[in-house]
Protein backbone atom coordinates (compact mmCIF):
# COMPACT_ATOMS: atom_id res chain seq x y z
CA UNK A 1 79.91 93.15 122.10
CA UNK A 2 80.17 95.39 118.73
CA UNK A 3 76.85 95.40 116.74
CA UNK A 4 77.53 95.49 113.24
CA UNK A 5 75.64 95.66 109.96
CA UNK A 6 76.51 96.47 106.71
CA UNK A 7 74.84 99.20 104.13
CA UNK A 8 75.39 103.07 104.45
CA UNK A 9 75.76 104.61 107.75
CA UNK A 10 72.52 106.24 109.04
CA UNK A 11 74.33 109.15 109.92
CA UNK A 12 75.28 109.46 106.24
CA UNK A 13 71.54 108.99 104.85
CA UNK A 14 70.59 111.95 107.36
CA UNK A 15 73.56 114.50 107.59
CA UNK A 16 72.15 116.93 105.25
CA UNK A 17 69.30 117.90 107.95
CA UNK A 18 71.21 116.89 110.85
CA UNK A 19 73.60 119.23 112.93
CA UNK A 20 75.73 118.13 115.48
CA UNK A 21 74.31 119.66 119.24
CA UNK A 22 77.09 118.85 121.19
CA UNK A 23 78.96 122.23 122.03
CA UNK A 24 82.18 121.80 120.87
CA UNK A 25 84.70 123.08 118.73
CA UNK A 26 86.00 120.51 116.29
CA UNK A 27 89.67 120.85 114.78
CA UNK A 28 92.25 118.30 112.43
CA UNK A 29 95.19 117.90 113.63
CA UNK A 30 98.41 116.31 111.67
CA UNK A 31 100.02 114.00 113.69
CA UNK A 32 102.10 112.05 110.76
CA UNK A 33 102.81 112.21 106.97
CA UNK A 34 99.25 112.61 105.66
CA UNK A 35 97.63 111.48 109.05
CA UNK A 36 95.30 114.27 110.37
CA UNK A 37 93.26 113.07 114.05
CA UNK A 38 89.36 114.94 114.26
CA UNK A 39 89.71 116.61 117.97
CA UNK A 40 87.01 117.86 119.74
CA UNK A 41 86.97 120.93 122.09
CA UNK A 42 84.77 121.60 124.66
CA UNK A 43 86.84 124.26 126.45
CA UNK A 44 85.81 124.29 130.36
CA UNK A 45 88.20 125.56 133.44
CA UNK A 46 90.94 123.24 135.29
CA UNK A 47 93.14 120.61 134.24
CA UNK A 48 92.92 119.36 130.96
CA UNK A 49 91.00 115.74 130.68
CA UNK A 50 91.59 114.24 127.20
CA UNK A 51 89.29 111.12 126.34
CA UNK A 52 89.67 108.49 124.04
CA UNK A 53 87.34 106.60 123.19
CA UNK A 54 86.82 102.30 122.41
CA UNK A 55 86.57 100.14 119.76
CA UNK A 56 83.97 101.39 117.22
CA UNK A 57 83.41 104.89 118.66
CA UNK A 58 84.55 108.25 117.88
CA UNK A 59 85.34 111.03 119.71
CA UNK A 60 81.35 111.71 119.22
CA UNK A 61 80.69 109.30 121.58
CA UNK A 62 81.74 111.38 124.79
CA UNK A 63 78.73 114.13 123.32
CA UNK A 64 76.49 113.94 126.07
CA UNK A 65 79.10 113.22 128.71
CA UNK A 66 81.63 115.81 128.17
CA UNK A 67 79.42 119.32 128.86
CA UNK A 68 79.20 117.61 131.66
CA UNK A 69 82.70 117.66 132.44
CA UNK A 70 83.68 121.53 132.03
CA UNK A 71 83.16 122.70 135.30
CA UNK A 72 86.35 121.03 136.44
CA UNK A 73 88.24 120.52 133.47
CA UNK A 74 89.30 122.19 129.67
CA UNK A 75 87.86 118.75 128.23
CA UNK A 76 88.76 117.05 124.66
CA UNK A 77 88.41 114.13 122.90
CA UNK A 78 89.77 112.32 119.82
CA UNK A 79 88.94 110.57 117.11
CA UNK A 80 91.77 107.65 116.47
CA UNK A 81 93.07 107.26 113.34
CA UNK A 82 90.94 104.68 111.18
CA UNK A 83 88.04 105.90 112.62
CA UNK A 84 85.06 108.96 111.13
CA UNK A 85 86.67 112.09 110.23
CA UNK A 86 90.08 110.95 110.90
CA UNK A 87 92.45 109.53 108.54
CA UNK A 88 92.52 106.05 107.43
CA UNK A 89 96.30 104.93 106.88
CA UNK A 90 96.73 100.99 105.81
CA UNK A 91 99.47 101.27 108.36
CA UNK A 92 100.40 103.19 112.27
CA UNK A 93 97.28 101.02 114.31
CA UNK A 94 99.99 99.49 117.45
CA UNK A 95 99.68 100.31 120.95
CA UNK A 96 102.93 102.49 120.75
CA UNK A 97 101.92 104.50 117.14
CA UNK A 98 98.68 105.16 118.79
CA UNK A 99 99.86 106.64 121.75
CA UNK A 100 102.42 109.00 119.54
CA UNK A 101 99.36 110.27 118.10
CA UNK A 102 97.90 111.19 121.36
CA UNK A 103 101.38 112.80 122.03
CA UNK A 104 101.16 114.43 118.81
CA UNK A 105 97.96 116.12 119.59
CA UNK A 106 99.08 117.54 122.63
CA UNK A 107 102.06 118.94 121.36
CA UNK A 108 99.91 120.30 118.28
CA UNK A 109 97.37 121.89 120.88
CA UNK A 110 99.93 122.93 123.94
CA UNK A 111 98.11 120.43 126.12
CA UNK A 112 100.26 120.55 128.92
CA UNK A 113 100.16 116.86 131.58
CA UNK A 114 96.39 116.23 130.41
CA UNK A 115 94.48 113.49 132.66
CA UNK A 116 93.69 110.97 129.71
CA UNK A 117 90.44 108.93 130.20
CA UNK A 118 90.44 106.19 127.44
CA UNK A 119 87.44 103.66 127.28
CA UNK A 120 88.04 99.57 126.00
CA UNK A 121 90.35 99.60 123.64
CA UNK A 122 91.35 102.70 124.41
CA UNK A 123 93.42 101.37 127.47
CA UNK A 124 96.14 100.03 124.87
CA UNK A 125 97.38 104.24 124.13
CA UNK A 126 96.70 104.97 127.95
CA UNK A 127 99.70 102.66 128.90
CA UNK A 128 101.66 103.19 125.95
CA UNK A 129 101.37 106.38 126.88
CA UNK A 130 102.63 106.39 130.69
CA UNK A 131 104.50 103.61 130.85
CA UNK A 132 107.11 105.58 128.19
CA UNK A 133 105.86 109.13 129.10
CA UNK A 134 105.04 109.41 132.53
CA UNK A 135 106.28 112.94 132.27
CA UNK A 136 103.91 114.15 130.23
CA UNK A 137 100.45 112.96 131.81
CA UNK A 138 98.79 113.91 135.18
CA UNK A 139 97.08 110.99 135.58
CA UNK A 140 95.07 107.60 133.46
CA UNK A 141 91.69 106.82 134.06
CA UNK A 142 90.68 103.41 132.58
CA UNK A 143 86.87 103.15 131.69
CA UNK A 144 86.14 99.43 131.46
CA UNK A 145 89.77 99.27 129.75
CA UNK A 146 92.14 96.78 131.98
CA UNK A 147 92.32 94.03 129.46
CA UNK A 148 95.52 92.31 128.73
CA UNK A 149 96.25 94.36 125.96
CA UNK A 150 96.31 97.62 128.42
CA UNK A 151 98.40 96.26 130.94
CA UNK A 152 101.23 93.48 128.61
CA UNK A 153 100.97 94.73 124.91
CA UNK A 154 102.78 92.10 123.29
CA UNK A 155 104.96 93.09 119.66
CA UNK A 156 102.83 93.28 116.83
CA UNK A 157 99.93 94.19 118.48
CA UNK A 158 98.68 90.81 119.18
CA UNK A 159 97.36 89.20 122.10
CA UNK A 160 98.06 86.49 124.45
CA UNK A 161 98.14 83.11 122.74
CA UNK A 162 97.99 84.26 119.49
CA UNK A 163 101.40 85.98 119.44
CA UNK A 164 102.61 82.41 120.69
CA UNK A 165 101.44 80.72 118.16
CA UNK A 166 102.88 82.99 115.51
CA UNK A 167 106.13 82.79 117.20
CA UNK A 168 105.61 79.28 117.36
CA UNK A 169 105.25 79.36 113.26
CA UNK A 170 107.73 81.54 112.21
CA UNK A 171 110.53 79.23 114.68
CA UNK A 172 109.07 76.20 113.12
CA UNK A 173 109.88 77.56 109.72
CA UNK A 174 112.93 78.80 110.46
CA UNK A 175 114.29 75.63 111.81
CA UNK A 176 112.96 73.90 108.32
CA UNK A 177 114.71 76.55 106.02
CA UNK A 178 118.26 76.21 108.09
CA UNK A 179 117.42 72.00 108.59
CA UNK A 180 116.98 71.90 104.32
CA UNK A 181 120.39 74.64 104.23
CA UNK A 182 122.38 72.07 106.28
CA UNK A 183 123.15 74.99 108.77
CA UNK A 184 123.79 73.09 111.63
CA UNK A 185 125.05 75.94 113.87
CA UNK A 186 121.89 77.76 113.06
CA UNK A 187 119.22 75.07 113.36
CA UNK A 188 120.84 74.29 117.10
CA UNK A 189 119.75 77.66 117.66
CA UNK A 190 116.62 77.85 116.35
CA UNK A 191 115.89 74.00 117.80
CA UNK A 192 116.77 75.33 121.24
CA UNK A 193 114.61 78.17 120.85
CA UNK A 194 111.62 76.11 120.04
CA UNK A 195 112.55 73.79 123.03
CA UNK A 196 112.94 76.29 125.63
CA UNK A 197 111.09 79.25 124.90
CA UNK A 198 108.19 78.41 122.33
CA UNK A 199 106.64 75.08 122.89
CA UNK A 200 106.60 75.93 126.77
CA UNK A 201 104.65 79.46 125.81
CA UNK A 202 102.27 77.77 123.76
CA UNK A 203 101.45 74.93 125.85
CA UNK A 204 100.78 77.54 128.98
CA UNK A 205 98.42 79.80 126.62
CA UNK A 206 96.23 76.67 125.79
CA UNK A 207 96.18 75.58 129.39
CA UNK A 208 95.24 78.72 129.85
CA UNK A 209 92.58 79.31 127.11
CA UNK A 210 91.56 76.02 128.08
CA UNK A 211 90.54 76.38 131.32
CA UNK A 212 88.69 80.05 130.02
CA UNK A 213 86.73 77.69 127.68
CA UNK A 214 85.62 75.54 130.68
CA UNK A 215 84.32 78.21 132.59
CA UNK A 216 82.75 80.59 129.90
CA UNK A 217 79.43 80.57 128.85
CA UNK A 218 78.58 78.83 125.48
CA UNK A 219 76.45 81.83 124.35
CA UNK A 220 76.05 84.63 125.78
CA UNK A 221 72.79 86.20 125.77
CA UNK A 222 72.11 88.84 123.30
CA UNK A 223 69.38 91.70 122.25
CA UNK A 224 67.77 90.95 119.52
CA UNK A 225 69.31 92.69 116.14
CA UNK A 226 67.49 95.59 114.82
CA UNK A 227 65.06 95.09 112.18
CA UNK A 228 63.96 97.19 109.06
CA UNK A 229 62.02 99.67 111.12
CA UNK A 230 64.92 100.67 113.57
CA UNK A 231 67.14 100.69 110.81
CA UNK A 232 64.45 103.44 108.79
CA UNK A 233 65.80 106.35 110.08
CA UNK A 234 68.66 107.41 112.97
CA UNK A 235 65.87 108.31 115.61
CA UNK A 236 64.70 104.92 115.23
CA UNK A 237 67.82 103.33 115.67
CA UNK A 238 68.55 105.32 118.57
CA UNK A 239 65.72 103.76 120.16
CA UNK A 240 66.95 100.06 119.50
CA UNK A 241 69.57 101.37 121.75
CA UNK A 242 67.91 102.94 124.36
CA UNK A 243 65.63 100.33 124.65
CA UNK A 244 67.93 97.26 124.18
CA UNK A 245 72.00 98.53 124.97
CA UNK A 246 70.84 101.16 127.75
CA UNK A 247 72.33 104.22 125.84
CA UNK A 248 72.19 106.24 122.85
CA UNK A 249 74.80 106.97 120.46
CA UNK A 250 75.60 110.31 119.17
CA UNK A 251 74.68 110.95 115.25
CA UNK A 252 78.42 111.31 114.90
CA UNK A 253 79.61 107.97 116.14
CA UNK A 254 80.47 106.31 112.64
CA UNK A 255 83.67 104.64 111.04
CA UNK A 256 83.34 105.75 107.69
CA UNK A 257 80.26 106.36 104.92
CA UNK A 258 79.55 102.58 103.14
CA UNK A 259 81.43 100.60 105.64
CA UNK A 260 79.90 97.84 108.02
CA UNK A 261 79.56 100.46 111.44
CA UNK A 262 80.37 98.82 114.38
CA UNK A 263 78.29 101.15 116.67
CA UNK A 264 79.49 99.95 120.53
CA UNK A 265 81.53 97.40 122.60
């Protein structure tokens, strides 16, 4: 579950005595009209293994785990737009936009039929990706990243029942604005759509939700937050983690300086 808090990044309060370890070599890439993706470079030998990373990371969250990689692979990662050093568009976040930016950035860096390796969220661009460009991939490795979203993205980016309901709304207004026109052609249509298409889709994704709800936990069980001293200083925080999440993140893993950080899922 994403931790979040609010207040400056720590990685902000200590970047001016803090350098990056991890041995990579990190370039911008433009992928779209005043969109520019941070990529990181390990180099390595082999096939090329790109990895994405999952809600709330950046690319500096593979920093420990991609030297790791280079024996067998040219490795990279990359930032998503909306996220650290990349840019923050209000617009371009669906499965399909994000997966043109991965395209982008292979084009941009002659990455020829990477393996991509995309953690959580990150399973969204690895099927956008190969279920419209098979061609161009060697194979997708999903870390933890097989949620609905991955395998059915639905239009608009949303998920499951609530794209139902919103097709459910915009019908039922529809059908008002042609019932107050007198269209009678047109509200037939929109009537039968509700009836056979819309009601039906809603009522299986409460069933569905429902029976979820039945069999879920009330509350799951949860580390306690970090207080004032873990918050005093990044190697503190780091800590928290190691001590409470089983990891550590990488001084590099923030959204952007003054926002709430979400810092894992």
């Amino acid at each position: 579950m994403p931790i979040l808090w609010a207040g400056a990044p720590l990685c902000a309060q200590e970047s001016a005595v803090w350098r990056d370890p991890s041995p990579h070599r990190v370039e911008f890439v433009n992928v779209a009209e005043n969109v520019r993706l941070e990529v990181l470079d390990w180099g390595g030998s082999g096939r090329p293994l790109v990895l994405l990373a999952g809600l709330g990371n950046t690319a500096h969250i593979f920093d420990d785990l991609a030297p790791k990689l280079v024996v067998d692979n040219h490795v990279y990662a990359i930032t998503r737009r909306g996220y650290g050093a990349s840019s923050v568009p209000d617009s371009g976040y669906s499965a399909d936009q994000l997966g043109d930016d991965v395209l982008a950035v292979l084009d941009a860096l002659a990455i020829n039929r990477p393996v991509l390796a995309g953690h959580s969220i990150a399973g969204e661009e690895l099927s956008s990706v190969g279920t419209r460009h098979p061609e161009r991939i060697a194979g997708l490795i999903y870390l933890d990243a097989a949620h609905e979203y991955a395998y059915d993205p639905p239009p608009g980016n949303k998920v499951g029942i609530w794209q139902t309901l919103e097709d459910l709304r915009k019908n039922t207004e529809a059908l008002q604005t042609r019932a107050a026109a007198l269209d009678e052609a047109g509200t037939k249509v929109v009537l039968q759509l509700l009836l056979e298409k819309s009601l039906p889709g809603a009522q299986r994704e409460l069933e569905s939700f429902q029976k979820f709800v039945n069999v879920a936990p009330l509350k799951l069980p949860m580390p306690p937050p970090p207080g004032a001293a873990d918050l005093a200083s990044f190697s503190a925080l780091r800590s928290w983690f190691a001590r409470n999440q089983g990891y550590s993140p990488p001084k590099q893993n923030c959204v952007r300086t003054g926002n709430p950080v979400p810092t894992g899922v």
